[in-house]
C-alpha atoms as a PDB file:
ATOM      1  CA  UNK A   1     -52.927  27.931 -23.485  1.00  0.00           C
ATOM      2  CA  UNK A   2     -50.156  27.811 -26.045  1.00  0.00           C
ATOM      3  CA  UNK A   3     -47.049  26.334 -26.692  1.00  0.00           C
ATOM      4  CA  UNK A   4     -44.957  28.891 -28.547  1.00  0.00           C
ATOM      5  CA  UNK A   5     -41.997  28.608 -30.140  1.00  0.00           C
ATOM      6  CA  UNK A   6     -39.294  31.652 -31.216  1.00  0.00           C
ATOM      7  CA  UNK A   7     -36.802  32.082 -33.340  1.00  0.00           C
ATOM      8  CA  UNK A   8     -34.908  34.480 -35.236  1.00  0.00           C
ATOM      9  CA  UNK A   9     -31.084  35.251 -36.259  1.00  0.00           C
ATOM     10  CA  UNK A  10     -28.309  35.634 -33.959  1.00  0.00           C
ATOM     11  CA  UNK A  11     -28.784  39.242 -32.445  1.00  0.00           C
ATOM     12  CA  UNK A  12     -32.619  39.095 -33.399  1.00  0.00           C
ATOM     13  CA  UNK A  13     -33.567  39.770 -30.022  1.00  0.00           C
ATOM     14  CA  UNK A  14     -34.882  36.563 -29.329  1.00  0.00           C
ATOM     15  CA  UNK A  15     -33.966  36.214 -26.063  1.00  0.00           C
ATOM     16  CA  UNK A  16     -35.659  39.713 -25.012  1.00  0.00           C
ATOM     17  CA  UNK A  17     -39.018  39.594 -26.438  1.00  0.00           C
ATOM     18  CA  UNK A  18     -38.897  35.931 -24.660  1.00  0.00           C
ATOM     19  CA  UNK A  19     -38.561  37.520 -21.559  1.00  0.00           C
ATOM     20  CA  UNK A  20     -41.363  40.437 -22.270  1.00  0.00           C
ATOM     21  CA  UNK A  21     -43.582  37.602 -23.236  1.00  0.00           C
ATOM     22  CA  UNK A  22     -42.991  35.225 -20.383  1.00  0.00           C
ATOM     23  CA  UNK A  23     -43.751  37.963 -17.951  1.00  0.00           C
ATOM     24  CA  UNK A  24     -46.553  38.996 -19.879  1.00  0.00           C
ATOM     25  CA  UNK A  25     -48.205  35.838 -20.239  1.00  0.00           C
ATOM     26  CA  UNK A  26     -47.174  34.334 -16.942  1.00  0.00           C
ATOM     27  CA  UNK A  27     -45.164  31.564 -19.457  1.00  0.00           C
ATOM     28  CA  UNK A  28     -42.061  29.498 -18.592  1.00  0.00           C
ATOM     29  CA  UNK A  29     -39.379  30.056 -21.121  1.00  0.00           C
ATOM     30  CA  UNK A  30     -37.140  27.186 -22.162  1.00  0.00           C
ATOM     31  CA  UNK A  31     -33.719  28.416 -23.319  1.00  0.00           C
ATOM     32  CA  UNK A  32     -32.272  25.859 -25.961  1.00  0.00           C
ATOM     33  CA  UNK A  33     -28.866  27.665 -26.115  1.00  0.00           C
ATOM     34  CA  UNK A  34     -29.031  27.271 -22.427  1.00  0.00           C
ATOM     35  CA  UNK A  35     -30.052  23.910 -21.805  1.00  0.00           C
ATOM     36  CA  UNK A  36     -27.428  22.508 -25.089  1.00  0.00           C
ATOM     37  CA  UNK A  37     -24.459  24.440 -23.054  1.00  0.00           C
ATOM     38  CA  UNK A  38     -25.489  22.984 -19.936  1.00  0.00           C
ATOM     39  CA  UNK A  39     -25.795  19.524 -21.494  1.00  0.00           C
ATOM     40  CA  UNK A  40     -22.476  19.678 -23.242  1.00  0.00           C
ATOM     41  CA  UNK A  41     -20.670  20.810 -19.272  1.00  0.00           C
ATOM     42  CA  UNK A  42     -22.633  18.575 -17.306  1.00  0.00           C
ATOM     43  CA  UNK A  43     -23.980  15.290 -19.445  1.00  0.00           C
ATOM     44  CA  UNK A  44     -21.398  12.624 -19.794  1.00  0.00           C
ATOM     45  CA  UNK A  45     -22.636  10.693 -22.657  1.00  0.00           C
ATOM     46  CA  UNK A  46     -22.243  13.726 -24.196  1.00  0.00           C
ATOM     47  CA  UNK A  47     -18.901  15.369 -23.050  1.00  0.00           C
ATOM     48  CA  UNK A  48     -17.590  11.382 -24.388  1.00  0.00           C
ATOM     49  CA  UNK A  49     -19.211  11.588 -27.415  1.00  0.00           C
ATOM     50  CA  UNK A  50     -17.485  15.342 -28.152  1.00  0.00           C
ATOM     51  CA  UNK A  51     -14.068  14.169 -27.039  1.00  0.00           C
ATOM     52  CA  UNK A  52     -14.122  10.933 -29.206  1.00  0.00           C
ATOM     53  CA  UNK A  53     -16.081  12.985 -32.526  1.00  0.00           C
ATOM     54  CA  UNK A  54     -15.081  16.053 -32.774  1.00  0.00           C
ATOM     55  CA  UNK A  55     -11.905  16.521 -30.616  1.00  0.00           C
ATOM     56  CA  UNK A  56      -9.741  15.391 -27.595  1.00  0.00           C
ATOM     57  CA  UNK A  57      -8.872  18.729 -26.474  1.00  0.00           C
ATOM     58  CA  UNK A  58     -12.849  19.808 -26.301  1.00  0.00           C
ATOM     59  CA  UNK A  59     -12.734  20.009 -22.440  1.00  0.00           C
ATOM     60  CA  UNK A  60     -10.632  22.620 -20.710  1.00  0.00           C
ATOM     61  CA  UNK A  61      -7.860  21.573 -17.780  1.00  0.00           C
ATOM     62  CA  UNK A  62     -10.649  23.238 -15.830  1.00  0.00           C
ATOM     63  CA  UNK A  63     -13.148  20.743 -17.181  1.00  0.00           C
ATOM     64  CA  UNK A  64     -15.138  23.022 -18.905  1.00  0.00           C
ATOM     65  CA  UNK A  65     -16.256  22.912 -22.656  1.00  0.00           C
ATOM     66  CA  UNK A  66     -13.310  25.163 -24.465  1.00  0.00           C
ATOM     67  CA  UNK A  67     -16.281  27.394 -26.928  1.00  0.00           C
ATOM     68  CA  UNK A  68     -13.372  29.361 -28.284  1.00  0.00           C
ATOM     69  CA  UNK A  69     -12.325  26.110 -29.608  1.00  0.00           C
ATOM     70  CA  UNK A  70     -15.401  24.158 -30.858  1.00  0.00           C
ATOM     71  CA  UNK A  71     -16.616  27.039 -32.304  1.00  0.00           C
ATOM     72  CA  UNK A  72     -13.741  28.032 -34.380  1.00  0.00           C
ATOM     73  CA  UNK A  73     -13.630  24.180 -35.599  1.00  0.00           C
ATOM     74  CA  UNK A  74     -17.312  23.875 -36.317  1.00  0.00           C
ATOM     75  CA  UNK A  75     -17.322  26.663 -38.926  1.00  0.00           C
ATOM     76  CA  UNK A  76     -13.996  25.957 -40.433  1.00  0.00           C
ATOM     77  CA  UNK A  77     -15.268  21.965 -41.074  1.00  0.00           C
ATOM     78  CA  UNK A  78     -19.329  21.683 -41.470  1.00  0.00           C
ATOM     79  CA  UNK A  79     -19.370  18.527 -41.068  1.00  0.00           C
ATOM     80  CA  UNK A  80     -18.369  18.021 -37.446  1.00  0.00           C
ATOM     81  CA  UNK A  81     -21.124  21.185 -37.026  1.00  0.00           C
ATOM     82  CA  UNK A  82     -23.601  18.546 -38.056  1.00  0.00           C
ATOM     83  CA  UNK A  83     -21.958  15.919 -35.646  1.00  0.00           C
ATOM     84  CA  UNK A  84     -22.161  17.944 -32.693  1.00  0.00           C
ATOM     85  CA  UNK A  85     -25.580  19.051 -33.058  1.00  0.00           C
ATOM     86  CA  UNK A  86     -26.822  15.192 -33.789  1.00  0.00           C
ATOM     87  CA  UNK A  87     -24.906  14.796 -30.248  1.00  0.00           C
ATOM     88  CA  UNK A  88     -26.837  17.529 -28.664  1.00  0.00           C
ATOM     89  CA  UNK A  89     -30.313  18.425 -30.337  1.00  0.00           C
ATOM     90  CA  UNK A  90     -31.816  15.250 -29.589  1.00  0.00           C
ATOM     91  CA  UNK A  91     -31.579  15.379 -26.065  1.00  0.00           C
ATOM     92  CA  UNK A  92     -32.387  19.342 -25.889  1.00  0.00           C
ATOM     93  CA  UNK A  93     -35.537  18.534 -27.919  1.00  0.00           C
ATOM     94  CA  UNK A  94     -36.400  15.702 -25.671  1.00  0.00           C
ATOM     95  CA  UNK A  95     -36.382  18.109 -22.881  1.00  0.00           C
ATOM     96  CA  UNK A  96     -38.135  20.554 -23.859  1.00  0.00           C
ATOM     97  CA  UNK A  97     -40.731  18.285 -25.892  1.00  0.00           C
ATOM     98  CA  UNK A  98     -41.217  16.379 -22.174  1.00  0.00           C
ATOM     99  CA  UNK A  99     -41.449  20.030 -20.515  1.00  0.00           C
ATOM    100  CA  UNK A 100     -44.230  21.620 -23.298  1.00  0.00           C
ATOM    101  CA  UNK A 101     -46.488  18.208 -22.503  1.00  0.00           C
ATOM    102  CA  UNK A 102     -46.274  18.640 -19.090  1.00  0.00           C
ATOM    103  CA  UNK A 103     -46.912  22.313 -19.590  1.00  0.00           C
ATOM    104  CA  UNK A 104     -50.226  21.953 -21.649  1.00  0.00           C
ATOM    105  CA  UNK A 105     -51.366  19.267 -19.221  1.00  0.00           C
ATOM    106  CA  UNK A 106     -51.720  22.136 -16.766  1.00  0.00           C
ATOM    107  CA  UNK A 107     -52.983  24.562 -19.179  1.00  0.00           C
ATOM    108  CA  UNK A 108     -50.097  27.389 -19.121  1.00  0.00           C
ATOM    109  CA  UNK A 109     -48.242  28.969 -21.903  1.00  0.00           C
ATOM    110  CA  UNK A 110     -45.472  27.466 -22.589  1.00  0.00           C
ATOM    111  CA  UNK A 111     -42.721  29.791 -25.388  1.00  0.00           C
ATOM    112  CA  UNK A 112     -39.256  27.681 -26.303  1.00  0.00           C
ATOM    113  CA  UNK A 113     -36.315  30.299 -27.349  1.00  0.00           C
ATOM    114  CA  UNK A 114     -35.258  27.798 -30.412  1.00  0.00           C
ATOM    115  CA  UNK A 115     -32.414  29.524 -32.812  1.00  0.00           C
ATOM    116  CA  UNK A 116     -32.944  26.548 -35.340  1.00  0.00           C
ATOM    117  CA  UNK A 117     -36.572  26.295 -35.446  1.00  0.00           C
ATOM    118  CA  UNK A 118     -37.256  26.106 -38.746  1.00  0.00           C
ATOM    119  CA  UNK A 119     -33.491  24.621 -39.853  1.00  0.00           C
ATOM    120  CA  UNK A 120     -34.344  21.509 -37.535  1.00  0.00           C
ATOM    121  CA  UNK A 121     -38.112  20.928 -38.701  1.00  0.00           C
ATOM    122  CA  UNK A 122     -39.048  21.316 -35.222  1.00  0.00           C
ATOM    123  CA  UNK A 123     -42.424  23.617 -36.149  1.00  0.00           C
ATOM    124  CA  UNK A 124     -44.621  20.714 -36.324  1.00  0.00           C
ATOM    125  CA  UNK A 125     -44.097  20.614 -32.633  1.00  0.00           C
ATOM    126  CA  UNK A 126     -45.755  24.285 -31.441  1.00  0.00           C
ATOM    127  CA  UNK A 127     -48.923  26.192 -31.812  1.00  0.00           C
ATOM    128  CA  UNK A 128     -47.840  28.764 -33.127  1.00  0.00           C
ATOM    129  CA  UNK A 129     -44.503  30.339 -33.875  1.00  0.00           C
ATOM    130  CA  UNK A 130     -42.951  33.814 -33.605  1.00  0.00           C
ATOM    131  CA  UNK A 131     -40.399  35.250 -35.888  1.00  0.00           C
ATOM    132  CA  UNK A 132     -38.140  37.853 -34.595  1.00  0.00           C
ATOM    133  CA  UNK A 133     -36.617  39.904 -37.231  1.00  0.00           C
ATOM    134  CA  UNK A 134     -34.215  42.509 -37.713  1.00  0.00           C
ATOM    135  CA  UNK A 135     -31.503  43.838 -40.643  1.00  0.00           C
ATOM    136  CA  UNK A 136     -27.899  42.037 -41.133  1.00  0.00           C
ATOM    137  CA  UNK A 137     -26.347  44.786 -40.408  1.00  0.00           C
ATOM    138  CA  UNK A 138     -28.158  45.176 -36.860  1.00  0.00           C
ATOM    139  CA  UNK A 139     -27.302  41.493 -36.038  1.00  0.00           C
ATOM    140  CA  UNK A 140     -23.889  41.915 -37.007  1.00  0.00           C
ATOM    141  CA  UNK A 141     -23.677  45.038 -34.556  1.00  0.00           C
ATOM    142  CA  UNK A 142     -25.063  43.738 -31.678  1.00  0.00           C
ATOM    143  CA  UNK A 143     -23.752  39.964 -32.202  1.00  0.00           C
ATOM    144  CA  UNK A 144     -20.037  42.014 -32.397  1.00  0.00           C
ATOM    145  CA  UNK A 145     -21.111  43.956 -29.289  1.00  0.00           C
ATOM    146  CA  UNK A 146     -21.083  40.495 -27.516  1.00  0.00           C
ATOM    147  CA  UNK A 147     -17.542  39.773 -27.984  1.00  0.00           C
ATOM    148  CA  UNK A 148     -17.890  37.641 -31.446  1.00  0.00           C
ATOM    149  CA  UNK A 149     -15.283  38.824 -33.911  1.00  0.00           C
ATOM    150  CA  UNK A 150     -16.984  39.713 -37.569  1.00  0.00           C
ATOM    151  CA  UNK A 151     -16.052  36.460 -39.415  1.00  0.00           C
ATOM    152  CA  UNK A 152     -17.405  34.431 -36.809  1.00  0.00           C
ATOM    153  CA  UNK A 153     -20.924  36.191 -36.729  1.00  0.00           C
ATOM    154  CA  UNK A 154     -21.174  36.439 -40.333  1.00  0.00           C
ATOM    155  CA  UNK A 155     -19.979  32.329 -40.715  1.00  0.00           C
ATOM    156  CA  UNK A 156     -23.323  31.677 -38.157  1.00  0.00           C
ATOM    157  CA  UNK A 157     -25.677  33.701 -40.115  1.00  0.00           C
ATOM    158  CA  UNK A 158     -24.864  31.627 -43.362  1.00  0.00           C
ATOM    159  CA  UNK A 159     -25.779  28.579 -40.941  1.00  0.00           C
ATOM    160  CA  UNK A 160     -28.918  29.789 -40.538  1.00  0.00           C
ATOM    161  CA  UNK A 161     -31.721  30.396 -42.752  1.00  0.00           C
ATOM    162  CA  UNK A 162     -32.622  33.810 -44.292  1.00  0.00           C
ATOM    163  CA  UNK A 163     -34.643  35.956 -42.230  1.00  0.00           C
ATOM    164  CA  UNK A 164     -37.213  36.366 -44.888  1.00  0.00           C
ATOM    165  CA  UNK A 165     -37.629  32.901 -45.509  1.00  0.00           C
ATOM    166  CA  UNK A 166     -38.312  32.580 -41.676  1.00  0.00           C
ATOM    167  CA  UNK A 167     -40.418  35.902 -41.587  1.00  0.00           C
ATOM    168  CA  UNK A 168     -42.326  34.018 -44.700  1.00  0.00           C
ATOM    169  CA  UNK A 169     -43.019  31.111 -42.654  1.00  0.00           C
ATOM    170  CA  UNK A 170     -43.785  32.685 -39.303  1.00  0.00           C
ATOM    171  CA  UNK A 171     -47.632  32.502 -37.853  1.00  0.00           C
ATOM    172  CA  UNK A 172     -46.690  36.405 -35.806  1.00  0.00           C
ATOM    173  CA  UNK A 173     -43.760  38.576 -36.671  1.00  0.00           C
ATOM    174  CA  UNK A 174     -41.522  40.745 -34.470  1.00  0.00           C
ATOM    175  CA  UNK A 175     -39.182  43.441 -36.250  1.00  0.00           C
ATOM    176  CA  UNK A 176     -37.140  44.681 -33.867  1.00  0.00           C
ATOM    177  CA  UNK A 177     -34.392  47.011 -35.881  1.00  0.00           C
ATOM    178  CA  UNK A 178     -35.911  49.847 -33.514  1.00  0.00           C
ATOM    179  CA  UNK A 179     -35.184  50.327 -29.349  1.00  0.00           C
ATOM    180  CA  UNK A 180     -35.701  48.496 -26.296  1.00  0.00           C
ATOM    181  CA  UNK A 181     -39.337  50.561 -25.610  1.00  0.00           C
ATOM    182  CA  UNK A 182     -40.774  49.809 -29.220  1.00  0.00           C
ATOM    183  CA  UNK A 183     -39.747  46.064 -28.806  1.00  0.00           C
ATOM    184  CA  UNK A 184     -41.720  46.287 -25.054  1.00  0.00           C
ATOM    185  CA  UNK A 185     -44.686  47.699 -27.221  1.00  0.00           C
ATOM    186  CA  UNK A 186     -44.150  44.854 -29.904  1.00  0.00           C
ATOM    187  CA  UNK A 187     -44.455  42.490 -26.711  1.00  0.00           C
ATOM    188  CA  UNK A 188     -47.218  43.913 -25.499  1.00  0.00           C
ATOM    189  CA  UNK A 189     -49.386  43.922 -28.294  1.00  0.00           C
ATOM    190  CA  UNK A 190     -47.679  40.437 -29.285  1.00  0.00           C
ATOM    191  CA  UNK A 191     -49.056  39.300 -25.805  1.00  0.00           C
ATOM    192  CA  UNK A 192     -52.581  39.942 -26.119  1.00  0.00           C
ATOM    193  CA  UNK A 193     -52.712  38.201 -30.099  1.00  0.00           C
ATOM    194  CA  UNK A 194     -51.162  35.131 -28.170  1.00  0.00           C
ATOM    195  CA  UNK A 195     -54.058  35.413 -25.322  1.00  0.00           C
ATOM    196  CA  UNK A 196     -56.441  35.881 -28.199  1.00  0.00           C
ATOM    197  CA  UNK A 197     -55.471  32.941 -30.190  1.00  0.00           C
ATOM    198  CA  UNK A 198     -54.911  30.523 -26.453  1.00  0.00           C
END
């Protein structure tokens, strides 16, 4: 039994070897991008907290968080970056915190996809964590293949912390500048250290 946690640069691959890993290891995967998007649609306290902090017109007509817009105003000013994650990481940690205990209770694996990892001290908090690496010039490519225009990839990855200093500080490391069926290999053999060290 282990509670993982991975992390890596935008278009790492994070979210892929997650999924080898889960269905390797029979684990439950908490997506933190995931759960913080469906906070800011769905949680109240925080869809008032945006509105009043960061800006009025946060919420489409539609209802709906406008990303196009928060994003664009959380790299121009970093200070209302830091605002909106004190709005949101605290109750994303909480949930996935709650989830890990109840997870180890029962003896299961338990690996949290966690972009900030190391940027919000959160290590403490895992068994062991996984590092997924790759070059800038990949994650440019394939953050650019997901409809983000250059400037904004390139203002997130000076967010973020190098991806030496995280390979540096990792307890396994997955370098994924190759293709889909190396990374599946990578899993596999990622899988069975994991089982090894359970």
């Amino acid at each position: 039994m282990a509670i993982i946690g991975v992390t890596g640069g935008i278009g790492s691959g994070k979210s892929t070897i997650c999924s080898f890993l889960g269905a390797l290891l029979q684990a439950e995967i908490f997506d933190t991008d995931r759960i913080a998007k469906e906070t800011l649609a769905h949680d109240e306290v925080v869809r008032e907290a945006v509105k009043r902090e960061i800006s009025p017109q946060a919420f489409g007509k539609d209802g709906l968080p406008d990303r196009d817009l928060l994003r664009r105003m959380i790299f121009k000013n970093p200070l209302l970056k830091v605002r909106l994650e004190e709005i949101l990481h605290p109750r994303v940690r909480a949930a996935w915190r709650a989830k890990s205990e109840e997870v180890r209770s029962s003896g299961g694996h338990f690996i949290v996809d966690i972009p900030l990892l190391y940027e919000n001290g959160a290590e403490v908090f895992f068994d062991m964590v996984v590092v997924v690496g790759c070059a800038a010039d990949t994650q440019l490519h394939r953050a650019c293949a997901r409809g983000l225009a250059r400037e904004q990839v390139e203002a997130i990855m000076r967010t973020q912390m190098p991806t030496l200093e995280k390979v540096a500080r990792a307890d396994l490391v997955v370098w994924n500048d190759g293709s889909l069926l190396q990374l599946e290999a990578q899993a596999k053999e990622l899988a069975m250290r994991l089982g090894d060290k359970a």
